[in-house]
N, C-alpha and C. Protein backbone atom coordinates (compact mmCIF):
# COMPACT_ATOMS: atom_id res chain seq x y z
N UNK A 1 32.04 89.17 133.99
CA UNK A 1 33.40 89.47 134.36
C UNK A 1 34.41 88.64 133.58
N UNK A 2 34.01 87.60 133.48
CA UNK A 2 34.72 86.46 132.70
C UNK A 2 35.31 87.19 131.02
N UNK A 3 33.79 87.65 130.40
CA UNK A 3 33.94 88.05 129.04
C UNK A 3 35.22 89.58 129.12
N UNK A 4 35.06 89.96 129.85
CA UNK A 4 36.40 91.41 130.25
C UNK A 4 37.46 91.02 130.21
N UNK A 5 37.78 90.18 131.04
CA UNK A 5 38.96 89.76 131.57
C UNK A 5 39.72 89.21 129.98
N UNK A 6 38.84 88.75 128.70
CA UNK A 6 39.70 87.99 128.13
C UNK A 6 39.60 89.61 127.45
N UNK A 7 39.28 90.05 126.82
CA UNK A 7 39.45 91.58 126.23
C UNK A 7 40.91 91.89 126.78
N UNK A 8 40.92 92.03 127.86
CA UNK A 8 42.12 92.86 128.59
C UNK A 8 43.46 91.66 128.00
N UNK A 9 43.49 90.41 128.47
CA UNK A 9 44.43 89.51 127.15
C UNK A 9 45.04 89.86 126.23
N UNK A 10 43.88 90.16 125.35
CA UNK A 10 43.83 90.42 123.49
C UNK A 10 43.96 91.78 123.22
N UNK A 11 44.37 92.71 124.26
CA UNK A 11 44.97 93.80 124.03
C UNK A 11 46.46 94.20 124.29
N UNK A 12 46.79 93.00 124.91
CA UNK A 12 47.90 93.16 124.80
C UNK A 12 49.02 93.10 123.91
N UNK A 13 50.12 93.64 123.67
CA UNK A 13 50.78 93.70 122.41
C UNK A 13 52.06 93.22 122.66
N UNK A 14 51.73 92.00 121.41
CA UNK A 14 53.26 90.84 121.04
C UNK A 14 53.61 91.67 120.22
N UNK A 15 55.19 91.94 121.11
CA UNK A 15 56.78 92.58 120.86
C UNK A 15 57.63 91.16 120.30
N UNK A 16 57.32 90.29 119.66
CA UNK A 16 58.21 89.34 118.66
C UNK A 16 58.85 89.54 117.55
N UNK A 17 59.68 89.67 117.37
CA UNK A 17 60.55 89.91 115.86
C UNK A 17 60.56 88.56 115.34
N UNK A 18 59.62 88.14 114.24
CA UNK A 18 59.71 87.48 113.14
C UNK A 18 61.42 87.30 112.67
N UNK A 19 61.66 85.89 112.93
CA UNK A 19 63.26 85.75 112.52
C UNK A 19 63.42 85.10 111.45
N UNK A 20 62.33 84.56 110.97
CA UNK A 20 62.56 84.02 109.61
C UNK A 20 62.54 84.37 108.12
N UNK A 21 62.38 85.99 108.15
CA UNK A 21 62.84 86.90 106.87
C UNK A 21 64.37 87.00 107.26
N UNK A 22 64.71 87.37 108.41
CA UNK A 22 66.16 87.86 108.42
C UNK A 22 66.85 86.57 108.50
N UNK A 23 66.34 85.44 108.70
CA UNK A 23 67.53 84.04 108.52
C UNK A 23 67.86 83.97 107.29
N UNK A 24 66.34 83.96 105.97
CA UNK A 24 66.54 83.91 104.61
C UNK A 24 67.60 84.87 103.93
N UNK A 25 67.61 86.22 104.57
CA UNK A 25 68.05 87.40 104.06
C UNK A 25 69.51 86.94 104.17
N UNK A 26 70.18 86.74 105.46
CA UNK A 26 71.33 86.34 105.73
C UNK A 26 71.97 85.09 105.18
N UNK A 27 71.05 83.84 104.71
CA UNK A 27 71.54 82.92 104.16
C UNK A 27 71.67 83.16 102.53
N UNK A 28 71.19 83.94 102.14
CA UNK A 28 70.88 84.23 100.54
C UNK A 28 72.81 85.01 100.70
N UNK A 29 72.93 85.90 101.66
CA UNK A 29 74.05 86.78 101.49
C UNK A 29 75.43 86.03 101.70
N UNK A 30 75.34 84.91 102.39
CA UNK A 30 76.14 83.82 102.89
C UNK A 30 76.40 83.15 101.57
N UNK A 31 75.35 82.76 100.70
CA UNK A 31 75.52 82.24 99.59
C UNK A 31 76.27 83.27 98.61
N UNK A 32 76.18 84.19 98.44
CA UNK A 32 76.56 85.21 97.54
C UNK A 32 78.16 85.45 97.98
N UNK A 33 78.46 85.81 99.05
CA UNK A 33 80.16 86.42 99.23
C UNK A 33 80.59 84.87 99.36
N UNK A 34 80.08 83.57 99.33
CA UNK A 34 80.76 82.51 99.58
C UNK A 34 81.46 82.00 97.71
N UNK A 35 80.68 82.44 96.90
CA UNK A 35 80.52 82.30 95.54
C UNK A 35 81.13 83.07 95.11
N UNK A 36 81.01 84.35 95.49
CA UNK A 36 82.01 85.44 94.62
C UNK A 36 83.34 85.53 95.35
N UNK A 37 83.79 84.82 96.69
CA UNK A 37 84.91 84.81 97.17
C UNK A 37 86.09 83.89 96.85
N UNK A 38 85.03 82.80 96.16
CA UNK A 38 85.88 82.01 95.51
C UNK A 38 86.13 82.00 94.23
N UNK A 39 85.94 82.87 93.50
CA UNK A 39 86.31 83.08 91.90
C UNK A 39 87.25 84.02 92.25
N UNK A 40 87.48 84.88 93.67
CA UNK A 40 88.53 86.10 93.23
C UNK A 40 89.66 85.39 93.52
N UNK A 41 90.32 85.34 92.15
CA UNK A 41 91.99 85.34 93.15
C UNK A 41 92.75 86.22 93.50
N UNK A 42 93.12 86.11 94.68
CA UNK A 42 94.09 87.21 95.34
C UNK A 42 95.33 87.04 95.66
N UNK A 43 96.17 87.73 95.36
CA UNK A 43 97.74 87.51 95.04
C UNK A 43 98.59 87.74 96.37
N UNK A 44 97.99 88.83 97.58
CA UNK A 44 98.38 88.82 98.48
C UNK A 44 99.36 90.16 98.39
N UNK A 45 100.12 90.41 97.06
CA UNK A 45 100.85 91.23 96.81
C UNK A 45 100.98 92.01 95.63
N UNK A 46 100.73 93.52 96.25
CA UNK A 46 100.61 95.02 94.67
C UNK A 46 101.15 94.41 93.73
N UNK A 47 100.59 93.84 92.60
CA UNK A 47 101.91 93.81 91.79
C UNK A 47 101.31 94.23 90.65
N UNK A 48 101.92 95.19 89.83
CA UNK A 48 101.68 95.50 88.41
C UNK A 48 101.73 94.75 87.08
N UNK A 49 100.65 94.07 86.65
CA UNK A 49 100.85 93.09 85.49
C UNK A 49 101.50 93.51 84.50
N UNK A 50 102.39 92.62 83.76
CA UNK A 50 102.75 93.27 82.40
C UNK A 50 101.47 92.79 81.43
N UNK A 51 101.50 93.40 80.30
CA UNK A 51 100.36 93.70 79.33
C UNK A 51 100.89 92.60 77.98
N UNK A 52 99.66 92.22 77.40
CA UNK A 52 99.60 91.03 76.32
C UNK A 52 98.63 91.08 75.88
N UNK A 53 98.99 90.43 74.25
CA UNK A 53 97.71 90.43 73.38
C UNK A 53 97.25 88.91 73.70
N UNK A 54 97.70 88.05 74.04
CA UNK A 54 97.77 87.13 73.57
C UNK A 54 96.42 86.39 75.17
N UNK A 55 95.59 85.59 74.40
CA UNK A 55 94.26 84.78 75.86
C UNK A 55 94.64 83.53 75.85
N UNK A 56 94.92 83.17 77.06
CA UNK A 56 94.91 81.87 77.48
C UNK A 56 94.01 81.36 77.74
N UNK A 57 93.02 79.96 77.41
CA UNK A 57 91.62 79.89 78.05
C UNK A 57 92.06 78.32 78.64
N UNK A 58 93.47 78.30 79.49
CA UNK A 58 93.37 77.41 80.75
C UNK A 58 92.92 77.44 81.38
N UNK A 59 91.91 76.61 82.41
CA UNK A 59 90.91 76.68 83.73
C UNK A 59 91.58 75.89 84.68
N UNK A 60 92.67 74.98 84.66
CA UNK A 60 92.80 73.72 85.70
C UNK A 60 92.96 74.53 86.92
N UNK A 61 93.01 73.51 87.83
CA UNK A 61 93.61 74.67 89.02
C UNK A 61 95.46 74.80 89.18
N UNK A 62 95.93 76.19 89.21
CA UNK A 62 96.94 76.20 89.26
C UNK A 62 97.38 77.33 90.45
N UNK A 63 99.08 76.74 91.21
CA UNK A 63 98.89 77.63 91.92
C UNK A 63 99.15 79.08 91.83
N UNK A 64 99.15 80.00 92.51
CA UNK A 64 99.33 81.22 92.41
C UNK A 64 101.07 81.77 92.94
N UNK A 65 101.98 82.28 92.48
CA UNK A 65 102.68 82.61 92.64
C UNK A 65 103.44 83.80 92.69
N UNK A 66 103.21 84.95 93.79
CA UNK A 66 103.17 86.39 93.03
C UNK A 66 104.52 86.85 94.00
N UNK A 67 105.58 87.94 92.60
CA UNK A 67 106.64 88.49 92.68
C UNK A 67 106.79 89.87 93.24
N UNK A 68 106.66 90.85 94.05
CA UNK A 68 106.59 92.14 94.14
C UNK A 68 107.69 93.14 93.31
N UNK A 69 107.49 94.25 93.05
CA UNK A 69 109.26 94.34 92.46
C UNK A 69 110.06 94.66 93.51
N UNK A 70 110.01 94.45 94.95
CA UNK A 70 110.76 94.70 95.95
C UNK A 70 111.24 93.30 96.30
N UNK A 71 111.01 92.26 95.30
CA UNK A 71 111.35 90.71 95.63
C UNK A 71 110.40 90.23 96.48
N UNK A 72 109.75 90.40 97.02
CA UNK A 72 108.62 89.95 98.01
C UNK A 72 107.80 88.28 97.53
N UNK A 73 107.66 87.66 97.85
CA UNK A 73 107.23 86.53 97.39
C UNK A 73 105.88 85.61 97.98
N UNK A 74 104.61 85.56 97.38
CA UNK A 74 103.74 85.45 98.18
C UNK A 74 103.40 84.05 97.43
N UNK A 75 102.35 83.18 98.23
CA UNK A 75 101.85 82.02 97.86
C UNK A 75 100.67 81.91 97.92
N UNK A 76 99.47 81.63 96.83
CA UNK A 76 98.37 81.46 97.08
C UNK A 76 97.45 82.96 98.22
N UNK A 77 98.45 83.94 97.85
CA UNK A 77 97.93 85.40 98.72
C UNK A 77 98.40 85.68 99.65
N UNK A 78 99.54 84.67 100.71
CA UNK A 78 99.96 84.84 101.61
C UNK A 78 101.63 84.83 101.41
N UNK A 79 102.07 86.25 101.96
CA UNK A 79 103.50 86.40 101.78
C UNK A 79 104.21 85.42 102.50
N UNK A 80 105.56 85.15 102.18
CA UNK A 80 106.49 83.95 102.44
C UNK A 80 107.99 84.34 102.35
N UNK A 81 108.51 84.12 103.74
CA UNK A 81 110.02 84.43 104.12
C UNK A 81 110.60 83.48 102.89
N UNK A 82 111.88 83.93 102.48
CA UNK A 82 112.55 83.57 101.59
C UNK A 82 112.86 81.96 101.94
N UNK A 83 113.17 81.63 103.17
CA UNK A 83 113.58 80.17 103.64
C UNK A 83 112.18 79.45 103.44
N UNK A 84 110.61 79.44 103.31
CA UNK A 84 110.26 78.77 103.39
C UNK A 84 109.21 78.98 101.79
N UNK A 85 109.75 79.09 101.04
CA UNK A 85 109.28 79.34 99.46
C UNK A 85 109.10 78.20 98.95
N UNK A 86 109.70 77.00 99.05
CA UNK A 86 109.83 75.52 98.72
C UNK A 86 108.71 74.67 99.39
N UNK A 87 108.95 74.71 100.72
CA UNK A 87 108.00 74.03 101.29
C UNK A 87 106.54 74.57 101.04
N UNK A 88 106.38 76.02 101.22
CA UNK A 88 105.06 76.61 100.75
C UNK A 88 104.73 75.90 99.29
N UNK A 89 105.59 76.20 98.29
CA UNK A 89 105.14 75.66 96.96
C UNK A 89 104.85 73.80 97.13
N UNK A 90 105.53 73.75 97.56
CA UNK A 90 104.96 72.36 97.62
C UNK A 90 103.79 71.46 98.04
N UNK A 91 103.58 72.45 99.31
CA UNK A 91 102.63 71.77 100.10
C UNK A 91 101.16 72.62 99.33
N UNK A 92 101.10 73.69 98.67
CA UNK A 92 100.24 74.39 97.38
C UNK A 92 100.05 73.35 96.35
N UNK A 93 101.17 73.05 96.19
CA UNK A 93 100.44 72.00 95.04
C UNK A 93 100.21 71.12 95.68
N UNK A 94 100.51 70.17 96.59
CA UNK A 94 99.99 68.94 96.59
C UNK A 94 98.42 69.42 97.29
N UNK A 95 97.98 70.70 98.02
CA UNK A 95 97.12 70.80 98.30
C UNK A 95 95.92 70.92 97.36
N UNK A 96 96.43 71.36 95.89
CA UNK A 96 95.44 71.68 94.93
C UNK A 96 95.84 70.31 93.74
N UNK A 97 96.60 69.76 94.50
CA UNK A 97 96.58 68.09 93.29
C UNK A 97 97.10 69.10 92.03
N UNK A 98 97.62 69.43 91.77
CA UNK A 98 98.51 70.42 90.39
C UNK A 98 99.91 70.09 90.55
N UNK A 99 100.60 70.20 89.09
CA UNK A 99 102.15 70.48 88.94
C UNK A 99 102.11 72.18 88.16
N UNK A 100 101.21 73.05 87.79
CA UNK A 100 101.39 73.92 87.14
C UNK A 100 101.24 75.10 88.13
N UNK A 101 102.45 75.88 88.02
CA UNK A 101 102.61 77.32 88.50
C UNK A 101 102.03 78.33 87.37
N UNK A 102 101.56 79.70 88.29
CA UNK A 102 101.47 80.63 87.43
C UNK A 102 102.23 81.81 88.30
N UNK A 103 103.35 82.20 87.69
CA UNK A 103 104.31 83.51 88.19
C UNK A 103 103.33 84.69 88.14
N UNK A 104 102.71 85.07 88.90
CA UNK A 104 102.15 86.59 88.79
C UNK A 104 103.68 87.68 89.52
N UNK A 105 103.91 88.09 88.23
CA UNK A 105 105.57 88.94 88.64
C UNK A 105 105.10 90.69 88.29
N UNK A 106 105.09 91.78 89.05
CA UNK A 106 105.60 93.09 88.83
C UNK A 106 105.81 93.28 87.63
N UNK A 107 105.66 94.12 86.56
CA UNK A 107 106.72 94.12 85.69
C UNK A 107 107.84 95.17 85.64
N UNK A 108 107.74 95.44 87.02
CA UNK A 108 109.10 96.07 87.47
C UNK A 108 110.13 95.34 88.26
N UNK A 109 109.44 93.88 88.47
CA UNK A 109 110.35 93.15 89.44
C UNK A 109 111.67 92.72 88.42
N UNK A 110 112.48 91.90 89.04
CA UNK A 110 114.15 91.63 88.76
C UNK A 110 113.61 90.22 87.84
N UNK A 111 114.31 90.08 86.69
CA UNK A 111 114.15 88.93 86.11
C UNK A 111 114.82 87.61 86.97
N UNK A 112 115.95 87.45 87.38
CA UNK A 112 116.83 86.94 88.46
C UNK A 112 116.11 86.74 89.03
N UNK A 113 114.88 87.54 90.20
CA UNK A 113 114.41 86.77 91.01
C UNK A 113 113.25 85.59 90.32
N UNK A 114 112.86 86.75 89.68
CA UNK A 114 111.58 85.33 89.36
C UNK A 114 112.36 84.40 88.89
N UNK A 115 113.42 84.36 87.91
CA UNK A 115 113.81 83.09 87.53
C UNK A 115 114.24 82.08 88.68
N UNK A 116 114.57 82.74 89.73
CA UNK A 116 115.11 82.39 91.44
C UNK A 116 114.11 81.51 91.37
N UNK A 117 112.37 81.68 91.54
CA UNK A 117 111.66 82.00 92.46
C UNK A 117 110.89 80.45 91.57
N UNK A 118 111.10 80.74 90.13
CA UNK A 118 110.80 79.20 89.32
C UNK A 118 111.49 78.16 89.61
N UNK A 119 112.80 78.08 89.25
CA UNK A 119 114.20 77.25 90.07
C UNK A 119 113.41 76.22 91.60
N UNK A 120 113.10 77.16 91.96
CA UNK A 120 113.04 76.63 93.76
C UNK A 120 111.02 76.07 93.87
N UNK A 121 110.16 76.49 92.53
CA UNK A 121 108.88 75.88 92.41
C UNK A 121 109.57 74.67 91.64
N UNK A 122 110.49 74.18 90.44
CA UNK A 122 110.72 73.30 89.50
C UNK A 122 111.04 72.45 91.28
N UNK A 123 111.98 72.50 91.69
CA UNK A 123 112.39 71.51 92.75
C UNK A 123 111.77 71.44 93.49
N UNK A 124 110.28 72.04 93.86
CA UNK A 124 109.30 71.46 94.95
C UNK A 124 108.54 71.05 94.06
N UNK A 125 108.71 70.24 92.74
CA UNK A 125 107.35 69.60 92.10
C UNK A 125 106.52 69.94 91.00
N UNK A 126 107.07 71.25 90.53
CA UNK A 126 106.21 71.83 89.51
C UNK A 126 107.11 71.43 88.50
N UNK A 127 106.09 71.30 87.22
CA UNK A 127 106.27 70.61 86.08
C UNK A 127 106.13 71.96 85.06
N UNK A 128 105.00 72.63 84.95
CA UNK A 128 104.66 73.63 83.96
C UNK A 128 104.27 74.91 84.41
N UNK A 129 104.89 75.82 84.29
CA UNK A 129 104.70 77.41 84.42
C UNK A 129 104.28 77.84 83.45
N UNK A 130 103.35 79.58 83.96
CA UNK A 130 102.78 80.44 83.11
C UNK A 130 103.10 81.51 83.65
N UNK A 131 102.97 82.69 82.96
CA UNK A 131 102.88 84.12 83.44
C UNK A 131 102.09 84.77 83.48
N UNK A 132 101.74 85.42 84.38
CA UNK A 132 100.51 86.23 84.01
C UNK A 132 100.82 87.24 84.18
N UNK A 133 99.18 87.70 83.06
CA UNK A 133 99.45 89.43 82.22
C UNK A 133 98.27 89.63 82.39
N UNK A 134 98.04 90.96 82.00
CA UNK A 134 96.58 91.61 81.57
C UNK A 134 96.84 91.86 79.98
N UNK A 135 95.57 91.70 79.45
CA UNK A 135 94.95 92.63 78.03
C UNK A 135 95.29 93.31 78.21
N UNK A 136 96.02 93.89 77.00
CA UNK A 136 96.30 95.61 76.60
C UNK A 136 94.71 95.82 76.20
N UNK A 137 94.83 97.49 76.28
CA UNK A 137 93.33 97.69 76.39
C UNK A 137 93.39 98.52 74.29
């Protein structure tokens, strides 16, 4: 009776889901959008590049500064009421240890503003601006 009883045991069926393929699976994917999320930069706002022959191969970190052509003004991807454009730029750079802006402007936006929009980065701290473009194709 003894030898039965363990039969009846060893027929029973372990319902366990193995969690340690799907931890790997999920940490491999964690690694991947954590890596490719930080190379994208995102402007926060549509804006249409103007076009250039010309490659810049600066890497430092610089901040992001993007113009809409509706004047819209975003920082580092996040749009910004006109009153607080200064303090945003400022507290951008000192957050990324930089004095260099890069204007990502429309090239339908108002020259006036962006020049506005440099004016008010020069007096929160920035030293050197760029523009950014795309390759003509």
């Amino acid at each position: 009776m003894a030898g039965s009883n363990r039969n009846n045991e060893s027929d029973e069926i372990v319902a366990d889901i193995n969690m340690t393929p799907l931890i790997d699976i999920m940490l491999v994917l964690l690694i991947i959008f954590m890596v490719s999320s930080s190379a994208a930069i995102e402007s926060g706002l549509d804006v249409n590049l103007p076009e250039t022959n010309a490659v810049s191969d600066k890497t430092d970190a610089i901040l992001v500064v993007s113009l809409s052509r509706t004047g819209e003004v975003a920082i580092l991807g996040n749009k910004v009421q006109p009153d607080e454009i200064k303090d945003k730029i400022a507290a951008g750079l000192l957050e990324l240890k930089t004095d260099s802006v890069i204007l990502e402007g429309d090239g339908e936006s108002s020259l006036s503003k962006a020049m506005e929009v440099m004016d008010i980065a020069k007096l929160a701290g920035a030293k050197t601006f760029s523009i950014a473009a795309k390759l003509k194709d």
